[in-house]
C-alpha atoms as a PDB file:
ATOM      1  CA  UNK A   1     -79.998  -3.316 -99.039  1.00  0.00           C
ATOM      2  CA  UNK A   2     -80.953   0.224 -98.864  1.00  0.00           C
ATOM      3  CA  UNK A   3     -77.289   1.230 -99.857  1.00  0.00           C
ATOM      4  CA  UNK A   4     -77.715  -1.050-103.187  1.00  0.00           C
ATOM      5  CA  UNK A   5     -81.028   1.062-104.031  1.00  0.00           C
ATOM      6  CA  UNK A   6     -80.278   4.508-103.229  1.00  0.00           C
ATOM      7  CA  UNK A   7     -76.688   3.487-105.390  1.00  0.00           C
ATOM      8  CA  UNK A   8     -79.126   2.267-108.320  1.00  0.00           C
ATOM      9  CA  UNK A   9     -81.028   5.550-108.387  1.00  0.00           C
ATOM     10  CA  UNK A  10     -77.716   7.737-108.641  1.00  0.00           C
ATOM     11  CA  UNK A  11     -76.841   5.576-111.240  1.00  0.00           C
ATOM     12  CA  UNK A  12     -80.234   6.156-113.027  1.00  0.00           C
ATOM     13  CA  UNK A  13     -80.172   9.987-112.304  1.00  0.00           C
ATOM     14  CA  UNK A  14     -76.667  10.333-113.498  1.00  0.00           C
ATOM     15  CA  UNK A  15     -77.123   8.120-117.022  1.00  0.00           C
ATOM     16  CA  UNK A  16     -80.206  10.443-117.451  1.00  0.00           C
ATOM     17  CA  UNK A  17     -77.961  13.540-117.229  1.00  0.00           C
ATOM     18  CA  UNK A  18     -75.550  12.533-119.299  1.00  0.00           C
ATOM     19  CA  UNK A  19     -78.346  11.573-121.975  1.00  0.00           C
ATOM     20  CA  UNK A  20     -79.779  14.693-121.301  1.00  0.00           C
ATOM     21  CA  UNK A  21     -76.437  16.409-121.742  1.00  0.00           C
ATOM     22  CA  UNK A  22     -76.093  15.750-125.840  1.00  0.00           C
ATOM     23  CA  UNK A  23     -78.018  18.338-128.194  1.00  0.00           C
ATOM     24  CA  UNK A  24     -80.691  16.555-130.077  1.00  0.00           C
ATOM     25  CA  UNK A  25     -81.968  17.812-133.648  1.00  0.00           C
ATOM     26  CA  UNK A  26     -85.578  17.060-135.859  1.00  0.00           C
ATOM     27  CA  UNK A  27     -82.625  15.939-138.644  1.00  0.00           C
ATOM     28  CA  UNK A  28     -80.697  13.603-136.399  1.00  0.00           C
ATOM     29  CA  UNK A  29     -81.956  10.401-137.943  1.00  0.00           C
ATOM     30  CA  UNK A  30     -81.982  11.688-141.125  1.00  0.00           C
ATOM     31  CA  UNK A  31     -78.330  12.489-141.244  1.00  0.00           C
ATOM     32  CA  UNK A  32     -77.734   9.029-139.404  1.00  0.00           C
ATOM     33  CA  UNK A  33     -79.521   7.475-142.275  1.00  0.00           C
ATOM     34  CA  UNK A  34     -77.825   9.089-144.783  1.00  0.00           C
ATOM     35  CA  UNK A  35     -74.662   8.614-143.494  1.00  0.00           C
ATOM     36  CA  UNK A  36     -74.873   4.823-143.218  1.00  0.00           C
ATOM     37  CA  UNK A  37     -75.882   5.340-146.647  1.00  0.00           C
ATOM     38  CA  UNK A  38     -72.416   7.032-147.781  1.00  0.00           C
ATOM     39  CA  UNK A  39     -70.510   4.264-146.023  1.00  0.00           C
ATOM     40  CA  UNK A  40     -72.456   1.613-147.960  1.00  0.00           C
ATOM     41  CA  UNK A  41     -71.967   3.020-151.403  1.00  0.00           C
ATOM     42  CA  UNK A  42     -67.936   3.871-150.514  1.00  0.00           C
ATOM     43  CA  UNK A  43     -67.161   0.636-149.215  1.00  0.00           C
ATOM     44  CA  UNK A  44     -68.808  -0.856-152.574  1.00  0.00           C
ATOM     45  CA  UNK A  45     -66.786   0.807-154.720  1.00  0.00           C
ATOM     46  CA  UNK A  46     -63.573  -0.936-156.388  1.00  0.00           C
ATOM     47  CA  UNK A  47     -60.855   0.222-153.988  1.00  0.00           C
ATOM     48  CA  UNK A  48     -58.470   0.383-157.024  1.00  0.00           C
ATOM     49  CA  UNK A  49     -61.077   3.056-158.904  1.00  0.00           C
ATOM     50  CA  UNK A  50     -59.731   6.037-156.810  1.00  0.00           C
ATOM     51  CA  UNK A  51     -61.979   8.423-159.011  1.00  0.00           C
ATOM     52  CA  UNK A  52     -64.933   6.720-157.795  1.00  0.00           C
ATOM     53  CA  UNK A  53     -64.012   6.611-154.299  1.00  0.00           C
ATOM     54  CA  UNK A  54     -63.030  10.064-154.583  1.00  0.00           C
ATOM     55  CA  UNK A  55     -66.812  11.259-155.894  1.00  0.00           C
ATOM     56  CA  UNK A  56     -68.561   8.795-152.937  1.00  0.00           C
ATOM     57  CA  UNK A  57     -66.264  10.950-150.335  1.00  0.00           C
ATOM     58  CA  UNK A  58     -67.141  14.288-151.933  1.00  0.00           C
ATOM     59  CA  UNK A  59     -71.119  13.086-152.361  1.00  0.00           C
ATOM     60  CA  UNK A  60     -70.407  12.139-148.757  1.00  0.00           C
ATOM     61  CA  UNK A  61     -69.100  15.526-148.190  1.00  0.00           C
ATOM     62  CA  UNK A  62     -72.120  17.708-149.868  1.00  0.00           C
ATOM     63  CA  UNK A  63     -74.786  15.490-147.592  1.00  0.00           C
ATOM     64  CA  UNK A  64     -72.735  16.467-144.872  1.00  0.00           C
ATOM     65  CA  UNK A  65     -72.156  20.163-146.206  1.00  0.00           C
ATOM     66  CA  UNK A  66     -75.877  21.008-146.235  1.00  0.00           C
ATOM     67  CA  UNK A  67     -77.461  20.482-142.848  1.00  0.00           C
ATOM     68  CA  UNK A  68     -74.409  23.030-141.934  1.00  0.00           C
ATOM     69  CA  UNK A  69     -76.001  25.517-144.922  1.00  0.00           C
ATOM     70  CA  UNK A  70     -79.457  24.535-143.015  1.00  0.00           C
ATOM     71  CA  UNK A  71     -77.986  25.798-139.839  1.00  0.00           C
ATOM     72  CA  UNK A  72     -78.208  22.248-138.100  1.00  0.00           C
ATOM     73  CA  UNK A  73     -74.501  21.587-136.875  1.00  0.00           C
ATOM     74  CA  UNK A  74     -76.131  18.846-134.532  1.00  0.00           C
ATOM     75  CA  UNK A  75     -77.030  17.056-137.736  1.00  0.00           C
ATOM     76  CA  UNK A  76     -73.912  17.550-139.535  1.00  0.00           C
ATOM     77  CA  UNK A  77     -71.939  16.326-136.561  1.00  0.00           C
ATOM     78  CA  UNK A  78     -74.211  13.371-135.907  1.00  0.00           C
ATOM     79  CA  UNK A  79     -73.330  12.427-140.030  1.00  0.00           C
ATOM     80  CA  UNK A  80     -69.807  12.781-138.990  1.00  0.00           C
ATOM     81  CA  UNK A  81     -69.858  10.410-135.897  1.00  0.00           C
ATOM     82  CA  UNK A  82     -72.231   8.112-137.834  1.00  0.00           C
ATOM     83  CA  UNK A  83     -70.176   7.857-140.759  1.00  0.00           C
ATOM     84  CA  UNK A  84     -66.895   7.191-138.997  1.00  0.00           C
ATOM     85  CA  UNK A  85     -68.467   5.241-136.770  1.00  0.00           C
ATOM     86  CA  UNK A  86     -69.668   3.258-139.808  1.00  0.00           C
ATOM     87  CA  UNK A  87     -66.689   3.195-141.839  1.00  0.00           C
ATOM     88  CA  UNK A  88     -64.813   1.986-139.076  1.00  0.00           C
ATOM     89  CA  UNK A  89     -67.348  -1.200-138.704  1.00  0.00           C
ATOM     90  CA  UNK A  90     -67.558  -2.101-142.845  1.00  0.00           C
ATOM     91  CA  UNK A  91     -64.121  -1.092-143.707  1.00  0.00           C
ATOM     92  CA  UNK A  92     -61.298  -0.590-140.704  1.00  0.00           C
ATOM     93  CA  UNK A  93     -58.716  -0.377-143.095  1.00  0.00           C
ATOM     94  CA  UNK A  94     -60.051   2.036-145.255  1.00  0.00           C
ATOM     95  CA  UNK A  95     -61.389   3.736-142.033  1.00  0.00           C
ATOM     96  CA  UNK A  96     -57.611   3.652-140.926  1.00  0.00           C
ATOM     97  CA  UNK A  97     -56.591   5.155-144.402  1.00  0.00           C
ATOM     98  CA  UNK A  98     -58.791   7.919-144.320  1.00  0.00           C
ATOM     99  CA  UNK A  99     -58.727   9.134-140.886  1.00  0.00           C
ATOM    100  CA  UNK A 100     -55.212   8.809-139.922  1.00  0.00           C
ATOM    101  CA  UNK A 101     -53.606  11.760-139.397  1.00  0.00           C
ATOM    102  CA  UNK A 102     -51.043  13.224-141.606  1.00  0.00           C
ATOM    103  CA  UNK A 103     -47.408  13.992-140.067  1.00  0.00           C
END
């Protein structure tokens, strides 16, 4: 029984360093938010109105684009990771489309 408990509190201490272990910013959420936000207005565009898909990704893009002029790369890459993360969930074949790499 002690075994089981003293293997519980490694477990504890080693989720809490690997929590511990990601950079945080004050804009996380915000680029979170605004990334789920990108997703939503991509995925409701016509997929045949390549224009329009084309201005979401490059709106997309700019969000993205300033919290790197504000210095925060933690926020951009936390919009990166959201919005993949997102796409991937609303649309995986537009996901697949967009993030498949060229050869």
């Amino acid at each position: 029984m002690r075994h089981l408990f003293y293997i519980l509190v490694a477990l504890a201490v080693m989720c809490g360093a690997v929590a511990c272990g990601k950079k945080h910013s004050p804009n996380s959420v915000k680029a979170q938010v605004q990334a789920v936000d990108a997703v939503a207005r991509l995925v409701a565009v016509d997929s045949t109105d390549t224009m329009a898909m084309q201005s979401e990704l490059l709106k997309a893009e700019a969000m993205r684009s300033q919290f790197l002029l504000d210095g925060d790369s933690v926020a951009a890459q936390d919009f990166d990771e959201t919005f993949r993360e997102t796409l991937i969930q609303k649309s995986p074949r537009m996901a697949k489309t967009l993030f498949s790499k060229n050869d």
